[in-house]
Protein backbone atom coordinates (compact mmCIF):
# COMPACT_ATOMS: atom_id res chain seq x y z
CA UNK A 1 -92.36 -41.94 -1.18
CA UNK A 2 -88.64 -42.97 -2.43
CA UNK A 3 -86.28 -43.93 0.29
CA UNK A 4 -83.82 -40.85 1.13
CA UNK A 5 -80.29 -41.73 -0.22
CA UNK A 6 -76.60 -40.94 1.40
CA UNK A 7 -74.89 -39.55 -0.73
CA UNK A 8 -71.09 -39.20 -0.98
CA UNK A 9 -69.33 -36.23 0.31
CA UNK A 10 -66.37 -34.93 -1.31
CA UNK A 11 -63.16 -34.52 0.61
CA UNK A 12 -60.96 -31.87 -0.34
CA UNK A 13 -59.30 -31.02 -2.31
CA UNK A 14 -61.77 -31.31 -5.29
CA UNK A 15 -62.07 -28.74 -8.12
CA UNK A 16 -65.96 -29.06 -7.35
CA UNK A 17 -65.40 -27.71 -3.54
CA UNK A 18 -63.81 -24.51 -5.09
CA UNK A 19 -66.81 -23.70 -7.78
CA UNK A 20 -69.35 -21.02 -7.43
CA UNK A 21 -72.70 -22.94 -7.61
CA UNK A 22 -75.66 -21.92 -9.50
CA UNK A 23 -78.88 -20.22 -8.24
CA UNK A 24 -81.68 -22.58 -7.96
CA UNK A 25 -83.90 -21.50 -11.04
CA UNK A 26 -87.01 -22.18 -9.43
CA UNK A 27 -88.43 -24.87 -6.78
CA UNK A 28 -89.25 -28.18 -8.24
CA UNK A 29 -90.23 -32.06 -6.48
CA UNK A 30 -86.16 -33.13 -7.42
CA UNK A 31 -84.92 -30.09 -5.30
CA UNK A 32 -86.79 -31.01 -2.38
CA UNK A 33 -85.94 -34.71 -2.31
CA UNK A 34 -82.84 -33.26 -2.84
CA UNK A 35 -83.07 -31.34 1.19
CA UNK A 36 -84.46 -34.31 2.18
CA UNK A 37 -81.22 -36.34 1.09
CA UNK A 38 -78.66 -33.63 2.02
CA UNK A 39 -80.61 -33.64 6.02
CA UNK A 40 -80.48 -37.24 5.89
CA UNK A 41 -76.40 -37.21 4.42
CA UNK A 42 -75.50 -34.55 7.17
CA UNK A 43 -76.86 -36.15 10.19
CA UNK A 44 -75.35 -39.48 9.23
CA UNK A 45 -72.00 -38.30 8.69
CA UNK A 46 -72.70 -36.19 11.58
CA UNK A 47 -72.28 -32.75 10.81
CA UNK A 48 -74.66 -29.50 11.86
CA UNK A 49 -74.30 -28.29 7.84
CA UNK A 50 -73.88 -29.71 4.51
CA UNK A 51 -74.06 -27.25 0.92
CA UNK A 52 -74.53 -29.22 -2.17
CA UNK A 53 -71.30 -28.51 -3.33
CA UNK A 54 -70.22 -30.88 -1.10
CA UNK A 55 -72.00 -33.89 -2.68
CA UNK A 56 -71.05 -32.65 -6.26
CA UNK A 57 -74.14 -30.92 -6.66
CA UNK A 58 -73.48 -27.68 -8.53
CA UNK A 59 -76.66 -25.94 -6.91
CA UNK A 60 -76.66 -23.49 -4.36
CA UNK A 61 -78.58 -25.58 -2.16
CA UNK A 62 -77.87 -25.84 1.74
CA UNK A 63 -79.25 -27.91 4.98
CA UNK A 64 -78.57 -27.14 8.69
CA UNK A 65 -79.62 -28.27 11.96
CA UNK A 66 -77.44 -26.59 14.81
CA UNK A 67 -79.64 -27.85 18.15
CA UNK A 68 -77.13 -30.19 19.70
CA UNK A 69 -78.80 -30.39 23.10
CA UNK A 70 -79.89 -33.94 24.36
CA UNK A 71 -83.83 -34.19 23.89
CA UNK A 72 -84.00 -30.82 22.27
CA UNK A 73 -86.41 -30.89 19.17
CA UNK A 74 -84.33 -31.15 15.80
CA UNK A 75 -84.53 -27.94 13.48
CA UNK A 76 -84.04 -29.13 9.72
CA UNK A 77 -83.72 -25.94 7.63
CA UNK A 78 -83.10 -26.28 4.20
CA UNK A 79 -82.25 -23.21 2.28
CA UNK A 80 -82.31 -22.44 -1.45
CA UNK A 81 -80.57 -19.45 -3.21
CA UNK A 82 -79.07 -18.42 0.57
CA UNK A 83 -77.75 -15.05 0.55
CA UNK A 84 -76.33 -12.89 3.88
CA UNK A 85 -78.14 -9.39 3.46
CA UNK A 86 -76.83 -7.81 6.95
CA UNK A 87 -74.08 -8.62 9.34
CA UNK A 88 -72.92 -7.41 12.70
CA UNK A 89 -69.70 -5.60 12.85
CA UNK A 90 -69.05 -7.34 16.50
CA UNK A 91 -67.30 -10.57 15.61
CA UNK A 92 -67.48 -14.19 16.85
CA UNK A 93 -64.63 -16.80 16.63
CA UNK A 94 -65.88 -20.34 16.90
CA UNK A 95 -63.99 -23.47 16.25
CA UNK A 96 -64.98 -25.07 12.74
CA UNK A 97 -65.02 -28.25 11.00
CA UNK A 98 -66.36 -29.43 7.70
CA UNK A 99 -67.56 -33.04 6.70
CA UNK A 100 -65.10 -32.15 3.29
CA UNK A 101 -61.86 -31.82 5.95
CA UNK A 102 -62.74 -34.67 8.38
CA UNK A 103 -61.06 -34.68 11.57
CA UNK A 104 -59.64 -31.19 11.02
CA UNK A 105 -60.58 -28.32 12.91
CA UNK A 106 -59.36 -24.84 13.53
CA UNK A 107 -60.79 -21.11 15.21
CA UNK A 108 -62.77 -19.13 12.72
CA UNK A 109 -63.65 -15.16 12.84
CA UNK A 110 -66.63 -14.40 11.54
CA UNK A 111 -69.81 -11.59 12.14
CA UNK A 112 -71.31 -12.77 15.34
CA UNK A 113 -75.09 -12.19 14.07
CA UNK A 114 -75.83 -12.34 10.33
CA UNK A 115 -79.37 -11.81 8.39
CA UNK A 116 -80.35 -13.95 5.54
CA UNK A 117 -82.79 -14.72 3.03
CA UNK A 118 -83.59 -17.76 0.81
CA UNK A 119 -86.45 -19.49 -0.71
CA UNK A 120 -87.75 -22.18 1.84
CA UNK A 121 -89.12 -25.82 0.28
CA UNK A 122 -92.10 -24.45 -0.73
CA UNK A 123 -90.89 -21.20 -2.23
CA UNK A 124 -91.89 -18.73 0.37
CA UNK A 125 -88.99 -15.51 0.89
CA UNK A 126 -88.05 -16.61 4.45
CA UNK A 127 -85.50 -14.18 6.40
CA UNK A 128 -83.96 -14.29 9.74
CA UNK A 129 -81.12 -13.17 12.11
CA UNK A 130 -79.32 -16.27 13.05
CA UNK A 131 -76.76 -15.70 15.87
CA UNK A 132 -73.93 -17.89 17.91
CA UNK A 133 -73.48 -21.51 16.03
CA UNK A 134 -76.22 -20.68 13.96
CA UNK A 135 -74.86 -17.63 12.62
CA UNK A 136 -71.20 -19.66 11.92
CA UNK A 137 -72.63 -22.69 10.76
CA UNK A 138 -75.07 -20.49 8.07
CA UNK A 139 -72.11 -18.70 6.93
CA UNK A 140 -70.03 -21.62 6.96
CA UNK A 141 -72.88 -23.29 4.39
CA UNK A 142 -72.72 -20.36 2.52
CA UNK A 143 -69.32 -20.40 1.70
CA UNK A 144 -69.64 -23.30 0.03
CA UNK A 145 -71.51 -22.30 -2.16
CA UNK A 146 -68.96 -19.36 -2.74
CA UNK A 147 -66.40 -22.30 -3.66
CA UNK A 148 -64.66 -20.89 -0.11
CA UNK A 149 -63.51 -23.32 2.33
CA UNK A 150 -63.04 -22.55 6.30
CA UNK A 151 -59.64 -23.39 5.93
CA UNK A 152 -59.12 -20.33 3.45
CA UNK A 153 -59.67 -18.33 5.98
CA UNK A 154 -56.04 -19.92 7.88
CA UNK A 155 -52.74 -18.75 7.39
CA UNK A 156 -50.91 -20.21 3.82
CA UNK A 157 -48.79 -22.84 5.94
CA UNK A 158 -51.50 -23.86 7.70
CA UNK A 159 -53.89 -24.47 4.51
CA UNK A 160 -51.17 -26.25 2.73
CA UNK A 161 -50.37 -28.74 5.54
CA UNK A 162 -54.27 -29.23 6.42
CA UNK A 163 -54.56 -29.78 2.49
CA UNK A 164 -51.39 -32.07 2.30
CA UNK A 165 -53.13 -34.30 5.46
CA UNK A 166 -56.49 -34.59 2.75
CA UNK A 167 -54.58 -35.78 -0.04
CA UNK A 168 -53.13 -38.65 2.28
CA UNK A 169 -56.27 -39.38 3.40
CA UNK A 170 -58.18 -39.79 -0.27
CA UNK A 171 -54.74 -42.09 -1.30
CA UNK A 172 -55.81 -43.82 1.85
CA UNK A 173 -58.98 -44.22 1.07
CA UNK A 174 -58.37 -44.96 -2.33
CA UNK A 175 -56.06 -47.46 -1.66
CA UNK A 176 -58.64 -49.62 0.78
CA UNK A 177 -60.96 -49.85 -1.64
CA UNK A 178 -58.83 -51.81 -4.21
């Protein structure tokens, strides 16, 4: 079996984070390494989430593993074609972060409990109610996919100095690897 890569994740802003990716036609051996990769790319970075927008991947395509606690049994779920079908009306705001804003982190409203469905890796329908971090983290994922960053969801002065700090940060980083 090939060794899992890391890939590269994009830091915003990039054109690619804002795209609308593409439904995943249907299942194939490349879209399941794929998972694997984006599982192994999200817990190195570490993150709870990663869509494959965020590698330049222009499939809608996510991973997630929200079980933090120390000893508790990882939960890998990758999702293909992801879509919310139901949502609660009661509302949740958690703090959020993305591995395309590093260090940058601000409260998010959101449904508390939402319902979704997607193709799992072997092309079974899966559904289910995710709630707390679960349900943020899946819509979080989503939204990527949706070309919609947390950060949209801030106020205008907000986004534009979070996005300001970003571009820094790439000339930063573009500038240590001359």
């Amino acid at each position: 079996m090939p060794q899992a890569m890391i890939y590269p994740i994009l830091i915003h802003p990039d054109p690619r984070l804002k795209k609308v990716a593409q439904d995943v036609p249907d299942l194939s051996d490349e879209l399941r390494a794929l998972a694997d990769d984006m599982l192994k790319t999200m817990y190195h970075a570490p993150g709870i989430g990663l869509a494959a927008p965020q590698i330049g991947i222009d499939q809608r395509v996510i991973v997630m593993d929200c079980v933090k606690e120390e000893g508790a049994t990882p939960r890998p779920t990758a999702m293909f074609n992801p879509k919310i079908v139901e949502s609660s009306d009661e509302k949740n705001i958690h703090e959020e972060g993305c591995l395309s804003i590093p260090d940058v982190y601000a409260d998010v409203e959101r449904p508390r409990d939402v319902t979704v469905e997607w193709l799992d890796r072997d092309g079974v329908l899966r559904r289910e109610t995710f709630t707390g971090l679960w349900a943020t983290c899946v819509q979080h994922e989503i939204d990527h996919l949706d070309g919609v960053l947390f950060i949209d969801y801030l106020k205008p002065l907000k986004r534009q100095l979070i996005t300001r700090k970003m571009q820094k940060l790439k000339r930063d980083i573009a500038r240590d690897k001359v």
